[in-house]
C-alpha atoms as a PDB file:
ATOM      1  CA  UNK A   1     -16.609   1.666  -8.614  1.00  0.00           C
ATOM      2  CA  UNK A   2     -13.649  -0.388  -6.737  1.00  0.00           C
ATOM      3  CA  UNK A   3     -14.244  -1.361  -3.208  1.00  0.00           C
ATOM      4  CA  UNK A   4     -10.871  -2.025  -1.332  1.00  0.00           C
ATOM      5  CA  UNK A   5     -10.400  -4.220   1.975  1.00  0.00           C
ATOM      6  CA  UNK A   6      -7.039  -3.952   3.441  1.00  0.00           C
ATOM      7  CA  UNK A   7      -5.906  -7.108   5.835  1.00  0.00           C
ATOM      8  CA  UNK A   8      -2.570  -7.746   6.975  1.00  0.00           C
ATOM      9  CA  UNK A   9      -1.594  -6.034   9.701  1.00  0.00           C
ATOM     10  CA  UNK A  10      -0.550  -6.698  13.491  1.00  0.00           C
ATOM     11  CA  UNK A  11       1.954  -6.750  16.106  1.00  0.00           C
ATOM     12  CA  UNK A  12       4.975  -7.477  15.146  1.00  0.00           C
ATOM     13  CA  UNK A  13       8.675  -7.282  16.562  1.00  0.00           C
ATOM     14  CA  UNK A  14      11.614  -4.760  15.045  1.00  0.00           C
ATOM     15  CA  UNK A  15      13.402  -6.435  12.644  1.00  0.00           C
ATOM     16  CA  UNK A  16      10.082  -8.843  11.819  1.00  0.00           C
ATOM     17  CA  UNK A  17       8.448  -9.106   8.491  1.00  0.00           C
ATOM     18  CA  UNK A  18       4.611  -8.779   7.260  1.00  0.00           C
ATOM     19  CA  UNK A  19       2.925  -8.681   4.080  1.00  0.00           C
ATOM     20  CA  UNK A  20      -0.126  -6.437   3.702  1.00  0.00           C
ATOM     21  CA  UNK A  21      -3.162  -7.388   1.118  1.00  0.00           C
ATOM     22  CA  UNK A  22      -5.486  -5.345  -0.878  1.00  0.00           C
ATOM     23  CA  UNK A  23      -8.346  -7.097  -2.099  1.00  0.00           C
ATOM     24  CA  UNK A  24     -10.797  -5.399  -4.541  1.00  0.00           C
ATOM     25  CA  UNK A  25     -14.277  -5.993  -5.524  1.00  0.00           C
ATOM     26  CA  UNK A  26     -15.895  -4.624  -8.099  1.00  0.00           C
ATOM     27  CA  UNK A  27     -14.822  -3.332 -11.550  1.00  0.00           C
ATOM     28  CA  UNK A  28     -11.523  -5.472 -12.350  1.00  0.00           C
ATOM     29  CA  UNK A  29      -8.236  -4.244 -10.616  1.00  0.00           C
ATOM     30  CA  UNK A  30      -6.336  -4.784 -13.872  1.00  0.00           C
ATOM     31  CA  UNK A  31      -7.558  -0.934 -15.111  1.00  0.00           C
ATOM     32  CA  UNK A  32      -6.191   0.456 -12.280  1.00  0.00           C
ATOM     33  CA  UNK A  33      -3.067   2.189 -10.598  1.00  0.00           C
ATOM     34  CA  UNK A  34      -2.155   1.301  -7.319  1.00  0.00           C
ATOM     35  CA  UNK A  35      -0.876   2.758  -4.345  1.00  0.00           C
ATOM     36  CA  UNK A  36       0.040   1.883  -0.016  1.00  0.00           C
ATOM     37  CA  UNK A  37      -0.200   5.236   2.026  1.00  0.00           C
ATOM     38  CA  UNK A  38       0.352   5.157   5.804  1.00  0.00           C
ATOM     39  CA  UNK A  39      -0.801   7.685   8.494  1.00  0.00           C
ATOM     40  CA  UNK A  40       0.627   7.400  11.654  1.00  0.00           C
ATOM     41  CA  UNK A  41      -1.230   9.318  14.970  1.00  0.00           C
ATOM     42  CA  UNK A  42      -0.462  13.024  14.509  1.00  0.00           C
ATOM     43  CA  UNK A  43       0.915  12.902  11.418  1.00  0.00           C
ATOM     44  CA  UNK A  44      -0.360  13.362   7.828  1.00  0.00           C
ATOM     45  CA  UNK A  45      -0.794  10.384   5.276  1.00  0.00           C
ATOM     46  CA  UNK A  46       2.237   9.769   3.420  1.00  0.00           C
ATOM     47  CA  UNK A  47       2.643   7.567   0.671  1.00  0.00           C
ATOM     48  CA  UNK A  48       4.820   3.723   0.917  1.00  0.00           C
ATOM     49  CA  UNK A  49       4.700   2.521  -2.922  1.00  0.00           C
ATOM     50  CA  UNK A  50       2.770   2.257  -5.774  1.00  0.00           C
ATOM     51  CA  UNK A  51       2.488   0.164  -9.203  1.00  0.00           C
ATOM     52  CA  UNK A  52       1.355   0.367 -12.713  1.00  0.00           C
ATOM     53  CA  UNK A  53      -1.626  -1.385 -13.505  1.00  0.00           C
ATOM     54  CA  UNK A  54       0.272  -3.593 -15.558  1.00  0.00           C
ATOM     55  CA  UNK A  55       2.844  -4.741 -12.813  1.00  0.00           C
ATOM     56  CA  UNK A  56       6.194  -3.937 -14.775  1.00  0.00           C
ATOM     57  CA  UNK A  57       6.583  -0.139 -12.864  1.00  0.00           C
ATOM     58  CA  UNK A  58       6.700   0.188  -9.065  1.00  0.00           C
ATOM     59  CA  UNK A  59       7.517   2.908  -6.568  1.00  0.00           C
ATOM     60  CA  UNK A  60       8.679   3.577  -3.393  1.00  0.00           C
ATOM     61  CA  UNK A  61       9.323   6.235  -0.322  1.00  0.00           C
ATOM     62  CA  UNK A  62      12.736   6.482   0.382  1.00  0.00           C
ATOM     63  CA  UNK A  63      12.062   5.388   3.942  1.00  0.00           C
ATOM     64  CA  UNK A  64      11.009   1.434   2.793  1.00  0.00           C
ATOM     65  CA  UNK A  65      12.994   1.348   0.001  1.00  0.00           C
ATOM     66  CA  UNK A  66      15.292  -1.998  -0.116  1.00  0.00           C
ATOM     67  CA  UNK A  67      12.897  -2.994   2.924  1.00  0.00           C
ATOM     68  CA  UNK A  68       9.574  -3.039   1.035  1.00  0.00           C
ATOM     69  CA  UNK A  69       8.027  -4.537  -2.138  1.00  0.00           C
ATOM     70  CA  UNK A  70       4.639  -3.914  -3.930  1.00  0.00           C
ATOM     71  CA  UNK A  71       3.160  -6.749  -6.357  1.00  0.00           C
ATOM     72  CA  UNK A  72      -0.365  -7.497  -7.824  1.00  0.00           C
ATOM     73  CA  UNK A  73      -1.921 -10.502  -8.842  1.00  0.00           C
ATOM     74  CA  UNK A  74      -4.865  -8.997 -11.210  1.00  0.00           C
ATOM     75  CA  UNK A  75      -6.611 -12.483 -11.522  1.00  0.00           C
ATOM     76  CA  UNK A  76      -6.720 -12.510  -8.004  1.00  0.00           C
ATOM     77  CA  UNK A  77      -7.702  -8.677  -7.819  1.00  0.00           C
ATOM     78  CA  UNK A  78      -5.314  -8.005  -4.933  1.00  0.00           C
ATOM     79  CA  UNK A  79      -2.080  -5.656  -4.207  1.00  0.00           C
ATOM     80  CA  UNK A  80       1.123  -6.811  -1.540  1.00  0.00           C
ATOM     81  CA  UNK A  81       3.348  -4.959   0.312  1.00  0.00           C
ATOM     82  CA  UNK A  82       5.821  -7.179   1.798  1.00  0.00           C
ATOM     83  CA  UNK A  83       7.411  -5.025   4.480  1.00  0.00           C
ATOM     84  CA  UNK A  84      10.902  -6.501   5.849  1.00  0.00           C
ATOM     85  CA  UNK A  85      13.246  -5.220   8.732  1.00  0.00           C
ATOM     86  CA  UNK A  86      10.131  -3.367  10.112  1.00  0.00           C
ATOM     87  CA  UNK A  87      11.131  -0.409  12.212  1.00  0.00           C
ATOM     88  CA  UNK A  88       9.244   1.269  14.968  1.00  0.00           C
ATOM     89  CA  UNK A  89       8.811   4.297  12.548  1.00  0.00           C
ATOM     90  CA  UNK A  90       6.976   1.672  10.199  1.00  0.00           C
ATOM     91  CA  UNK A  91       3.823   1.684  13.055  1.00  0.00           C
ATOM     92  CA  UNK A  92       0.998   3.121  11.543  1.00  0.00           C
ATOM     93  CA  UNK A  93      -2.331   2.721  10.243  1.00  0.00           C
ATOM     94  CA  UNK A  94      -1.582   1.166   5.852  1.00  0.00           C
ATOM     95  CA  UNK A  95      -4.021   2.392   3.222  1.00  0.00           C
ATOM     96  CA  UNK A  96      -4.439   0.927  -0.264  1.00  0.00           C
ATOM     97  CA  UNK A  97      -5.785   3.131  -2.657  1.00  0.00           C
ATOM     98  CA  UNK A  98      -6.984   2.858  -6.995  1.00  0.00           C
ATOM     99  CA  UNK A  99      -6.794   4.848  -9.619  1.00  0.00           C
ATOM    100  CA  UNK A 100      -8.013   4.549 -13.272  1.00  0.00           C
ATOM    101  CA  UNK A 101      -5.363   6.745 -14.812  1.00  0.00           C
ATOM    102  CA  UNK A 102      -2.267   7.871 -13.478  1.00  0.00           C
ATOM    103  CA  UNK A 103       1.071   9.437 -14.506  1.00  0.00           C
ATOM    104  CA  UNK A 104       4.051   8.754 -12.891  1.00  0.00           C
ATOM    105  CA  UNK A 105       4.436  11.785 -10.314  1.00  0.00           C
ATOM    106  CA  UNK A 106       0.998  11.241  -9.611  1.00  0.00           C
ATOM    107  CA  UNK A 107       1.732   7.921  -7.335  1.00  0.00           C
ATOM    108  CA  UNK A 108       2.777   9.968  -4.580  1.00  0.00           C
ATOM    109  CA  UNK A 109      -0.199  12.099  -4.209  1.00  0.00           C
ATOM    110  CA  UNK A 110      -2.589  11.073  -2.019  1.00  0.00           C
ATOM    111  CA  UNK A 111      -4.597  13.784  -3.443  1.00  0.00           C
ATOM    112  CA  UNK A 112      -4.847  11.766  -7.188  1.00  0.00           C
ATOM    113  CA  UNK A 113      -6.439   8.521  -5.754  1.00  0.00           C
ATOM    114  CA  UNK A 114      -9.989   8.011  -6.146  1.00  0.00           C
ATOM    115  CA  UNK A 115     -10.883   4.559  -4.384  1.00  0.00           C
ATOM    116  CA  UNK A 116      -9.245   4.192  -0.762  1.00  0.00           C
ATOM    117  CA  UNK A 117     -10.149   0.993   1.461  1.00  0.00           C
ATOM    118  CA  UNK A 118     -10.359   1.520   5.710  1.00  0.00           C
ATOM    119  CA  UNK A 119      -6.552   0.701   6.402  1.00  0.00           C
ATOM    120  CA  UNK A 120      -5.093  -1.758   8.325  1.00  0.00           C
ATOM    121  CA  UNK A 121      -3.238  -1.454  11.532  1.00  0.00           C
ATOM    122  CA  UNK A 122       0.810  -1.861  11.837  1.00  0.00           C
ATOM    123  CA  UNK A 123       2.277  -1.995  15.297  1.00  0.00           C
ATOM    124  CA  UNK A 124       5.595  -2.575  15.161  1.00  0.00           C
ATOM    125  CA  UNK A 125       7.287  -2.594  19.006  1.00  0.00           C
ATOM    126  CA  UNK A 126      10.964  -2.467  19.933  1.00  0.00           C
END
């Protein structure tokens, strides 16, 4: 089992950054595939990025792609997503989510994920 706590998120400004966190209790995050969906009101959950347990492969959605990075820090048992030049499109409620084994078209698929945490809010206003 892998509990996930998202934290991060506010108010921010167009053009602002923010960093979201993923911390993980449990069984140790080092096992597991990660992933950042978002889900913003009315629409479905879509997913941001995602990274290989090991840290050396990451993913994105075209639409943060050059604006967004995903990292890990297994001793610490927590996932980033540094989010820059935040849009108003970016507002949304962010997910983290775990899995144990993954292959690569699987990051995508919200579907695939086993753990998910409560999400964290991103307002981003113009």
């Amino acid at each position: 089992q892998v509990q996930l706590v998202e934290s991060g998120g506010e108010l921010v400004q167009a053009g602002d950054s923010l960093r979201l966190s993923c911390a993980a209790s449990g069984r140790t995050l080092g096992s597991y595939n990660m992933g950042w969906f978002r889900q913003a009101p009315g629409k479905e959950r879509e997913f941001v990025a995602g990274i290989k347990w090991s840290g050396d492969t990451t993913y994105y959605a075209d639409s943060v792609k050059g604006r967004s990075t995903i990292s890990r820090d297994n001793a610490k048992k927590t996932v980033y997503l540094q989010m820059t030049s935040l849009k108003r499109e970016d507002t949304a409620v962010y997910y983290c989510a775990a899995k144990f084994l993954m292959t690569t078209w699987e990051y995508g698929s919200r579907s695939k994920y086993d753990y998910w945490g409560q999400g964290t809010q991103v307002t981003v206003s113009s």
